[in-house]
Protein backbone atom coordinates (compact mmCIF):
# COMPACT_ATOMS: atom_id res chain seq x y z
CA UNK A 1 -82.98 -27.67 -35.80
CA UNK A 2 -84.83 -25.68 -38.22
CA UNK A 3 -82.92 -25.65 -41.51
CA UNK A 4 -85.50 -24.69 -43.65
CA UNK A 5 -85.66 -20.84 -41.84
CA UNK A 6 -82.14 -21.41 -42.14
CA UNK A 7 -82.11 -21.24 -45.50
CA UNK A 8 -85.10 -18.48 -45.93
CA UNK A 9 -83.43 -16.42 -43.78
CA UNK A 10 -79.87 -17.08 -46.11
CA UNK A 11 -81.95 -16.32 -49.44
CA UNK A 12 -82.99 -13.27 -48.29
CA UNK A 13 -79.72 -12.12 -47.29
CA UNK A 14 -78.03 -13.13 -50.63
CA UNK A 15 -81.15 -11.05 -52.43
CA UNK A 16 -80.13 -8.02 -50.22
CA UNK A 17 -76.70 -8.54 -51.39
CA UNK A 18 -78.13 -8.20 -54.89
CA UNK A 19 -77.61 -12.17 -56.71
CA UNK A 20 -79.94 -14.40 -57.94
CA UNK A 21 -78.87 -17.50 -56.44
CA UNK A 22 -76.56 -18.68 -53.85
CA UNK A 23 -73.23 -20.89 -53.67
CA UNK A 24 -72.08 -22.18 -50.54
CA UNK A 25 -68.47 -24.33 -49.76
CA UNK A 26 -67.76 -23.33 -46.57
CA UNK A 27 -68.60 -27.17 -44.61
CA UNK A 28 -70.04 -25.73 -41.75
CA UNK A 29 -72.44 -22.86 -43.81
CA UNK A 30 -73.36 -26.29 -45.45
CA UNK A 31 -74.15 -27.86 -41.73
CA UNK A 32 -75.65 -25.20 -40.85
CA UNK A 33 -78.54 -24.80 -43.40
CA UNK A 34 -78.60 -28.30 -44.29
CA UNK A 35 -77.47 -30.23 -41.32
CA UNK A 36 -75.28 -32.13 -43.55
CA UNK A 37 -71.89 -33.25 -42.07
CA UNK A 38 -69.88 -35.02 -44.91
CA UNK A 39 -66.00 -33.42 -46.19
CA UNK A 40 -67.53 -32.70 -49.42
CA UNK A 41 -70.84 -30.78 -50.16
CA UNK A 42 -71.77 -27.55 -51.82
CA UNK A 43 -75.00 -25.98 -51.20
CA UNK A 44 -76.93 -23.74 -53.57
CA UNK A 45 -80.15 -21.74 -53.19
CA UNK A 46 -82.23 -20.19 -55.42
CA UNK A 47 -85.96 -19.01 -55.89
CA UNK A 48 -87.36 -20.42 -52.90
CA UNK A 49 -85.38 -23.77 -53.38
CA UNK A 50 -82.18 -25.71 -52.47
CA UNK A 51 -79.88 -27.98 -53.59
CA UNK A 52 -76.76 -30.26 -51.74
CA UNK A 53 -74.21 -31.70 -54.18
CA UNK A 54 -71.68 -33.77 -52.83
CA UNK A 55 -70.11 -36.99 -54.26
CA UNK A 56 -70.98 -41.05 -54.46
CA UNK A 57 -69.36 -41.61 -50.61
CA UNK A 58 -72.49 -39.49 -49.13
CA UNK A 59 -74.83 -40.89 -51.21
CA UNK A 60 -76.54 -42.19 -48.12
CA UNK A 61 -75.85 -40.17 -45.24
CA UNK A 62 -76.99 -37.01 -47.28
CA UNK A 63 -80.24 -38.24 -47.89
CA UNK A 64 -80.91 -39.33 -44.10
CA UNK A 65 -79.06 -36.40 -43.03
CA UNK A 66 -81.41 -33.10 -44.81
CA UNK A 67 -84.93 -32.43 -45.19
CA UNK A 68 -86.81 -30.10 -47.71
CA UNK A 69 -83.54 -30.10 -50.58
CA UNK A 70 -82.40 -31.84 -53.40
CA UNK A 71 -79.47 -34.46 -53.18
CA UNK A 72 -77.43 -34.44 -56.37
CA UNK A 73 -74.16 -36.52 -56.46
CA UNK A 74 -71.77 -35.74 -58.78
CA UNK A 75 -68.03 -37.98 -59.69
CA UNK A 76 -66.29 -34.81 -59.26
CA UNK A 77 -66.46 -31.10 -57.91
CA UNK A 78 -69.58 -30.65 -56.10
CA UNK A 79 -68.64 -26.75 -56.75
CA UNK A 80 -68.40 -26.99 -60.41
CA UNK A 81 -71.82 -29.05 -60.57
CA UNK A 82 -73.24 -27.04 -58.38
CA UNK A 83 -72.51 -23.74 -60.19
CA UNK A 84 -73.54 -25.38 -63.93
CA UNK A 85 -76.86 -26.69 -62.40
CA UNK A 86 -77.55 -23.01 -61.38
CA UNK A 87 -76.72 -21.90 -64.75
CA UNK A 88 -79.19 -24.45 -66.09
CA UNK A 89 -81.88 -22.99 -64.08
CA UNK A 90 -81.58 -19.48 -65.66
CA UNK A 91 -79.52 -17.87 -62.76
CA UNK A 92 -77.77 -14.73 -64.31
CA UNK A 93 -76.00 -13.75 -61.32
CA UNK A 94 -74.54 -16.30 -58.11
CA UNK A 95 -72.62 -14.86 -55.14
CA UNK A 96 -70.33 -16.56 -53.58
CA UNK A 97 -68.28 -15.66 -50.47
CA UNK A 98 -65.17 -14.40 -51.41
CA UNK A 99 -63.37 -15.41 -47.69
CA UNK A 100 -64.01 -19.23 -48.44
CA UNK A 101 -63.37 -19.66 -52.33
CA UNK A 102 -59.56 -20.15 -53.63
CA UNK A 103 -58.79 -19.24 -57.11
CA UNK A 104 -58.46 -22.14 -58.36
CA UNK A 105 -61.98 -23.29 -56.83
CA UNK A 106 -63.51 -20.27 -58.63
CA UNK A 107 -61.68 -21.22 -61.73
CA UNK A 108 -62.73 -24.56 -61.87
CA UNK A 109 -66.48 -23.26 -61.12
CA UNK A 110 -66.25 -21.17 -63.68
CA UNK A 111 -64.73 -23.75 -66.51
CA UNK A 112 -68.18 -25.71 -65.85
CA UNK A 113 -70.53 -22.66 -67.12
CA UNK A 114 -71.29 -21.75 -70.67
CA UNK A 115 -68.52 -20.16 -72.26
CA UNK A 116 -71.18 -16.57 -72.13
CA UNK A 117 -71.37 -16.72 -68.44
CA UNK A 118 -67.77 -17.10 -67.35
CA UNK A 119 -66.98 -13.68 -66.50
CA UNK A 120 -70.19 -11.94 -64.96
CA UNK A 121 -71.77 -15.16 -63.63
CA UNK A 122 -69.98 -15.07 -59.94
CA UNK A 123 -70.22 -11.96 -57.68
CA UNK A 124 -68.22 -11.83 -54.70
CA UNK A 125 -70.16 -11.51 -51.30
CA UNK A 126 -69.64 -11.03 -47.65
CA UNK A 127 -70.07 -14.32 -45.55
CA UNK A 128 -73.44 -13.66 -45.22
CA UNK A 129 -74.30 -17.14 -43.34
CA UNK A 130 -71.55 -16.81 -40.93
CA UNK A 131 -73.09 -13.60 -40.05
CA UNK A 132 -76.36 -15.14 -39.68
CA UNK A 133 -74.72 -17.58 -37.69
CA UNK A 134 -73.27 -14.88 -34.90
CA UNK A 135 -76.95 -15.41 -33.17
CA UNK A 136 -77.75 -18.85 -32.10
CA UNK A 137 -80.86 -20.58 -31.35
CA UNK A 138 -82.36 -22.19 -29.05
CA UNK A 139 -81.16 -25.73 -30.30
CA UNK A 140 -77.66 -23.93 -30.68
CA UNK A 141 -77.65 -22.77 -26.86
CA UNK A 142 -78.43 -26.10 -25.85
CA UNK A 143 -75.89 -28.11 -27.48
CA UNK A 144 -73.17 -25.54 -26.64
CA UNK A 145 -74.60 -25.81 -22.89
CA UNK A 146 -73.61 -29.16 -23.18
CA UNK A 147 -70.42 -28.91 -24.52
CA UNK A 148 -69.12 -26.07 -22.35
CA UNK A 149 -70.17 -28.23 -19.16
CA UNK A 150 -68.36 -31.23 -20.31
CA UNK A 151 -65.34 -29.58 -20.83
CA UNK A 152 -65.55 -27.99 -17.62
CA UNK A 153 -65.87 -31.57 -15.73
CA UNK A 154 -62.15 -32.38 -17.68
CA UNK A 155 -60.72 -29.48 -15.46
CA UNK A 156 -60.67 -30.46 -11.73
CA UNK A 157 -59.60 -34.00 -12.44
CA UNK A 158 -56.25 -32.56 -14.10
CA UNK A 159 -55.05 -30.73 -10.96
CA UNK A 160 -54.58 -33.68 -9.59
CA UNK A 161 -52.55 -35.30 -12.45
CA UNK A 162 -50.60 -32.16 -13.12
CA UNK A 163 -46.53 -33.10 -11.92
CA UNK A 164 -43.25 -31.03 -12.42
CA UNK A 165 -41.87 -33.38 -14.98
CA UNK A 166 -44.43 -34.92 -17.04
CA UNK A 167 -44.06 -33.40 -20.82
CA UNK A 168 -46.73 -30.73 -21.91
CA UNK A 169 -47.78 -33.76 -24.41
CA UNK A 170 -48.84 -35.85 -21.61
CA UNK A 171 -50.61 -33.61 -20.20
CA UNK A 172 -52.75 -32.80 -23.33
CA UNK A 173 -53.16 -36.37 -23.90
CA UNK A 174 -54.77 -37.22 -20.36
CA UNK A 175 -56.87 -34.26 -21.35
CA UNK A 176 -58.15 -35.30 -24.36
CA UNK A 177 -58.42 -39.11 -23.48
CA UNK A 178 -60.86 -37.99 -20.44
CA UNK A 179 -62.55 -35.97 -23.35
CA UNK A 180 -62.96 -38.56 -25.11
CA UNK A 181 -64.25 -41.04 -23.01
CA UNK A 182 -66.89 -38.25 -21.18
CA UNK A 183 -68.43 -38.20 -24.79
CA UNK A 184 -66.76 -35.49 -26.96
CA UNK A 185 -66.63 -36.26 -30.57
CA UNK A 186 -63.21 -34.73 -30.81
CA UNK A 187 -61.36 -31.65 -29.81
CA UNK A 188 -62.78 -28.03 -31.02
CA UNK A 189 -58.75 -27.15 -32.10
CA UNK A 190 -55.14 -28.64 -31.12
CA UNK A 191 -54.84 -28.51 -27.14
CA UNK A 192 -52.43 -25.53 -25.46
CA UNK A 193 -50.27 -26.71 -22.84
CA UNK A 194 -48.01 -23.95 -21.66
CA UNK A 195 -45.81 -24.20 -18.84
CA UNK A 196 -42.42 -21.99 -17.36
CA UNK A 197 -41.15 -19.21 -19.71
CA UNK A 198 -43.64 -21.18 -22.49
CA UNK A 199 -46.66 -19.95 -20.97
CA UNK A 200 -45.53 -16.12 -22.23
CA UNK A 201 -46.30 -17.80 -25.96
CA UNK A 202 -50.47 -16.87 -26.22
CA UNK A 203 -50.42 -20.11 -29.01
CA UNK A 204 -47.86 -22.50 -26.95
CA UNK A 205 -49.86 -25.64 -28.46
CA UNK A 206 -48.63 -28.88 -26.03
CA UNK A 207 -44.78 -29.87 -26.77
CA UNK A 208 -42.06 -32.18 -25.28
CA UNK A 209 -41.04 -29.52 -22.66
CA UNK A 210 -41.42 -31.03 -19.28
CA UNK A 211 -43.66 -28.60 -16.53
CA UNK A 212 -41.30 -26.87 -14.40
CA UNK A 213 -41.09 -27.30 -10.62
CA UNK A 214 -42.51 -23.91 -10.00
CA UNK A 215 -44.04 -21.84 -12.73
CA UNK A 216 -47.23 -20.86 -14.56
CA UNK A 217 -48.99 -23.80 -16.39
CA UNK A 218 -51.65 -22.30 -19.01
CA UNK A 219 -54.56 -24.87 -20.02
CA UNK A 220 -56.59 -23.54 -23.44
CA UNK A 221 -58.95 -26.23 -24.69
CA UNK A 222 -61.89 -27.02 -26.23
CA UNK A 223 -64.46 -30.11 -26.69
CA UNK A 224 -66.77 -30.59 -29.73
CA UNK A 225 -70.15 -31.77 -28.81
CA UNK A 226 -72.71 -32.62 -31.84
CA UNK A 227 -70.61 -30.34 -34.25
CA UNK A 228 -70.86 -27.46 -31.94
CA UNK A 229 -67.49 -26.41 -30.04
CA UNK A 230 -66.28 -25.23 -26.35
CA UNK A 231 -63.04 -23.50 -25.05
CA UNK A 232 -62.00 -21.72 -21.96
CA UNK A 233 -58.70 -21.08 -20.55
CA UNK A 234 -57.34 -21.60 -17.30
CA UNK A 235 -53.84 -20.72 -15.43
CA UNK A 236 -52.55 -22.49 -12.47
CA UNK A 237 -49.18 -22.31 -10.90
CA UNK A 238 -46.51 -24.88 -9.55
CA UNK A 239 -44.98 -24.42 -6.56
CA UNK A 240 -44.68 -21.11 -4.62
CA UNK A 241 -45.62 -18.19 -6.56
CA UNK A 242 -43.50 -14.53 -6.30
CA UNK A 243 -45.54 -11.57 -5.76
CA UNK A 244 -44.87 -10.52 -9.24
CA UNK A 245 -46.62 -13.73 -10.86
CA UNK A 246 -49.87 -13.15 -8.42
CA UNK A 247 -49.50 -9.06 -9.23
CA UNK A 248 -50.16 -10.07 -12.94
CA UNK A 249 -52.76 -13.29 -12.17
CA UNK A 250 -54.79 -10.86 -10.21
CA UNK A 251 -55.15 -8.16 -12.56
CA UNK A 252 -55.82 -11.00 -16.02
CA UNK A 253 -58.57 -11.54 -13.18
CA UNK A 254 -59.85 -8.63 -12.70
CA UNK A 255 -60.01 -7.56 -16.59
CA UNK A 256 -61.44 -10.91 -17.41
CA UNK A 257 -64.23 -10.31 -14.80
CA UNK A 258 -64.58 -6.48 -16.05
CA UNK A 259 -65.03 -7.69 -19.31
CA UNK A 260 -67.89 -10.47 -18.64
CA UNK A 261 -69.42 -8.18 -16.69
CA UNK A 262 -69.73 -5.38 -19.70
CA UNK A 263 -71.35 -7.80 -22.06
CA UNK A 264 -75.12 -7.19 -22.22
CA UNK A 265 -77.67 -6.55 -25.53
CA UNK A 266 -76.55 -3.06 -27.49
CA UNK A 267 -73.00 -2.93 -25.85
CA UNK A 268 -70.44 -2.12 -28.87
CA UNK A 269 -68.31 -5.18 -29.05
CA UNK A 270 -65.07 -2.84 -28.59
CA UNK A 271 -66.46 -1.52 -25.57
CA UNK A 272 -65.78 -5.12 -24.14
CA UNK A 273 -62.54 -5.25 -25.24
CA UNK A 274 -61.64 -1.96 -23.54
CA UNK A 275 -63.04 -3.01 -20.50
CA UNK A 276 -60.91 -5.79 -20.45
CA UNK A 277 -57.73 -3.48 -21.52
CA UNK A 278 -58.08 -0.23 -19.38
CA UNK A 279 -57.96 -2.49 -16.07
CA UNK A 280 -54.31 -3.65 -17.50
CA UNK A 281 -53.91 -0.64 -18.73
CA UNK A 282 -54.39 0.94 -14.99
CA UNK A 283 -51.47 -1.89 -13.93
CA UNK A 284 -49.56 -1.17 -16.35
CA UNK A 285 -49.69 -4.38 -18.68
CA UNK A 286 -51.57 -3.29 -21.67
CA UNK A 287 -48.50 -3.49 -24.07
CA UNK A 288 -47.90 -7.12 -22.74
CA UNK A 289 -52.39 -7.98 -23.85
CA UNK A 290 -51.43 -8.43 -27.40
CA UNK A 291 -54.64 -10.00 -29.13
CA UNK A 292 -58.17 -9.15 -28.52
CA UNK A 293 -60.38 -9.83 -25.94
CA UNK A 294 -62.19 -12.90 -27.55
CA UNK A 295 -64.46 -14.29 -30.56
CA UNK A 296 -67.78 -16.17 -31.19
CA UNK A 297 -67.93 -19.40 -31.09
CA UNK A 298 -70.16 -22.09 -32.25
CA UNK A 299 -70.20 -24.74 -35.58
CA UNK A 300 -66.22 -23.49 -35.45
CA UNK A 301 -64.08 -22.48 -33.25
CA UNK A 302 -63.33 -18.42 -34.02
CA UNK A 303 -66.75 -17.29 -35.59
CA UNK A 304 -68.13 -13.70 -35.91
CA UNK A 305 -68.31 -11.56 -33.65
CA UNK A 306 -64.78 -9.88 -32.94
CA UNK A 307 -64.49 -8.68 -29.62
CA UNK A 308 -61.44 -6.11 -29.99
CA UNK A 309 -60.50 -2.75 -30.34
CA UNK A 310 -62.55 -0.47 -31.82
CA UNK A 311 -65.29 -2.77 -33.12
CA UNK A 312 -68.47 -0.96 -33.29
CA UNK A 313 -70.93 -3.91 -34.27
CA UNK A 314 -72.98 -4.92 -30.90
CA UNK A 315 -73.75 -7.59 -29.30
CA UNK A 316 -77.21 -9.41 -29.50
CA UNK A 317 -79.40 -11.88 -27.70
CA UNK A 318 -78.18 -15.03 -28.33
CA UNK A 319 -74.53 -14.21 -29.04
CA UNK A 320 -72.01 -16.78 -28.17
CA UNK A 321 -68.38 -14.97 -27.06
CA UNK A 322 -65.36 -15.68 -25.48
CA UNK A 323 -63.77 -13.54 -23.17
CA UNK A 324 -60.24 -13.96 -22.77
CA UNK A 325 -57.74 -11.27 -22.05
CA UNK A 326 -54.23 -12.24 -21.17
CA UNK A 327 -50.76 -10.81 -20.38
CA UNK A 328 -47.48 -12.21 -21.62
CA UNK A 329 -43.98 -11.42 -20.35
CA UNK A 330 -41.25 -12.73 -23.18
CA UNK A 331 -38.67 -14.79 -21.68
CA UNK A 332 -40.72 -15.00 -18.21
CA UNK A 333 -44.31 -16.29 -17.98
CA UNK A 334 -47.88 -15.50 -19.17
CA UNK A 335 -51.54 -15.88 -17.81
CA UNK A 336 -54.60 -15.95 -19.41
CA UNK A 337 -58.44 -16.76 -18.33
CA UNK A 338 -61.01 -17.27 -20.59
CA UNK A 339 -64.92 -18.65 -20.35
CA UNK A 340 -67.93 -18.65 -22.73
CA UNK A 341 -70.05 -16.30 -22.63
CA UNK A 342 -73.76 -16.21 -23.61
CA UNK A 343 -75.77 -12.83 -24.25
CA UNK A 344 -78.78 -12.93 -22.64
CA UNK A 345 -81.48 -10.25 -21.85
CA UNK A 346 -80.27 -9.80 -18.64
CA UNK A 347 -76.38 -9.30 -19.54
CA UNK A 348 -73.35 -12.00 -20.06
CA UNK A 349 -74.05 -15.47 -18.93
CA UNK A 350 -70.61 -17.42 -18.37
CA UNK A 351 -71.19 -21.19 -19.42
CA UNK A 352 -67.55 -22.29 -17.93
CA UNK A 353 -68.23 -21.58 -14.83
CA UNK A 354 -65.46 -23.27 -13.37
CA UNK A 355 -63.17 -22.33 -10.75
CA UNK A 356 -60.65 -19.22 -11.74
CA UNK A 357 -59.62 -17.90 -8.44
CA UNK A 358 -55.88 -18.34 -7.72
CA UNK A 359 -54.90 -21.61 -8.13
CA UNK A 360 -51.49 -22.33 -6.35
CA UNK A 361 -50.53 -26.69 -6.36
């Protein structure tokens, strides 16, 4: 990966935003210009150069882990170090991104710089790396290729495990054992396992409730592949269905496929979203879709862009989205499908290409 146009590209966008210099917490803008994965590091950049301070655990890993940087460790904030080293350097002004610095952090940054500096040093910015980071490259594709493929090999295998009576728990913990052991590094967020009237909650994250002899189960999970993350949804059902369950399963379908099918280069991201919505809105489930239609994804799991209502930002080459529109009946059942979806040239390409035709066990 090439960190060093990483970080050019980064400098730039923090002189547009009219600072000097630089300050980054936020671990995976660190990763992702430095290719540094440690729990502590702080990365600065200024006039053409950079800087990673973290403390005396990564003393090693930091220096095998970055190229073209300095590796300062410090015995206690990596912030605060970070900020008075730029201050020693003759930055006047340092933006730093309001969305990932608490109060205290920016008091404690601020405590470190001459007593003259305290209160114009700092300028608030807009997360100007995660917005760089809304495009991936070609190393990006490729890893979350990977990732989105093993976590679609974890699917078929749990049809055949999935029994009226085992616990929602059990369930998620077959699933993330086979992750495991096909090579994830971990999970990309806490597994949902949402069966019966649970599968109406769009977060029902796996619990003790045991699947239901007939019923919707709802299977959202993700896989984490050399830092980079996967998820897609899918919705099976126990037993004999009603014609009312396979009404709404059909039309999730069918707006799930609109939606995919409406993501190409220059389409407004709420333009997606509404293609997902006006198909439930013609069945007359739009009031039951109650979040968007889906997110990037890539060093984390919800990233820029927002695909939902009335976004007018547009999609690019290289994009990385989710497309997931649901429906949820309170006190009844829910369904949602989601895959990844990659913006290429030609339109959406769906990574998770598994199965999602009605599934009936």
């Amino acid at each position: 990966m090439n960190h060093s146009l990483r970080r050019r590209r980064a400098a730039k966008a923090a002189a547009e935003a009219g600072v000097e210099a630089l300050l980054l917490t936020h671990l995976p803008d660190v990763r992702y210009l430095t290719g540094f994965t440690g729990s502590n590091g702080t990365v600065v950049l200024v006039g053409g150069k950079a800087a990673l301070f973290t403390d005396g655990r990564y003393t090693t890993q930091a220096k095998e882990q970055t190229k073209g940087l300095k590796v300062v460790t410090v015995p206690k904030s990596a912030a605060a170090a970070a900020g008075a080293w730029l201050a020693e350097q003759g930055v006047k002004r340092c933006g730093v991104v309001a969305a990932h610095t608490t109060l205290a952090q920016l008091d404690g940054m601020r405590q470190a710089l001459p007593a003259g500096l305290r209160r114009s040093f700092f300028k608030p910015v807009e997360p100007l790396v995660a917005k760089l980071r809304e495009v991936k490259d070609a190393d990006e594709v490729a890893i979350l290729r990977k990732a989105a493929a093993l976590g679609c090999r974890l699917f078929d295998p749990m049809l055949t495990l999935l029994q009226p009576g085992m616990t929602e728990v059990e369930v998620a913990a077959e699933l993330e054992y086979a992750a495991r052991r096909a090579g994830a590094s971990g999970m990309s967020f806490d597994t949902i396992v949402a069966s019966g009237v649970r599968s109406s909650l769009p977060h029902g994250t796996a619990s003790l409730a045991r699947l239901p002899r007939r019923g919707f189960v709802t299977l959202d999970f993700g896989v984490m592949v050399d830092g980079y993350c996967s998820d897609m949804t899918r919705t099976v059902h126990l037993g004999k269905a009603t014609a009312a369950e396979r009404e709404v399963y059909d039309s999730v379908l069918e707006a799930q496929l609109a939606a995919v099918a409406a993501v190409r280069p220059g389409v407004a991201l709420g333009d997606v979203d509404e293609a997902a919505r006006s198909v439930l809105r013609r069945a007359g489930l739009d009031k039951q879709f109650i979040h968007s239609t889906g997110h990037g994804v890539g060093l984390e799991i919800h990233e820029m862009p927002h695909v939902a209502a009335k976004q007018t930002a547009v999609l690019q080459e290289g994009m990385v989205i989710t497309i997931e529109p649901g429906v949820y009946l309170a006190g009844r059942f829910g369904v949602r499908i989601e895959d990844m979806v990659l913006v290429t040239a030609r339109g959406g390409e769906t990574l998770t290409p598994t199965l999602k035709a009605w599934i009936e066990l």
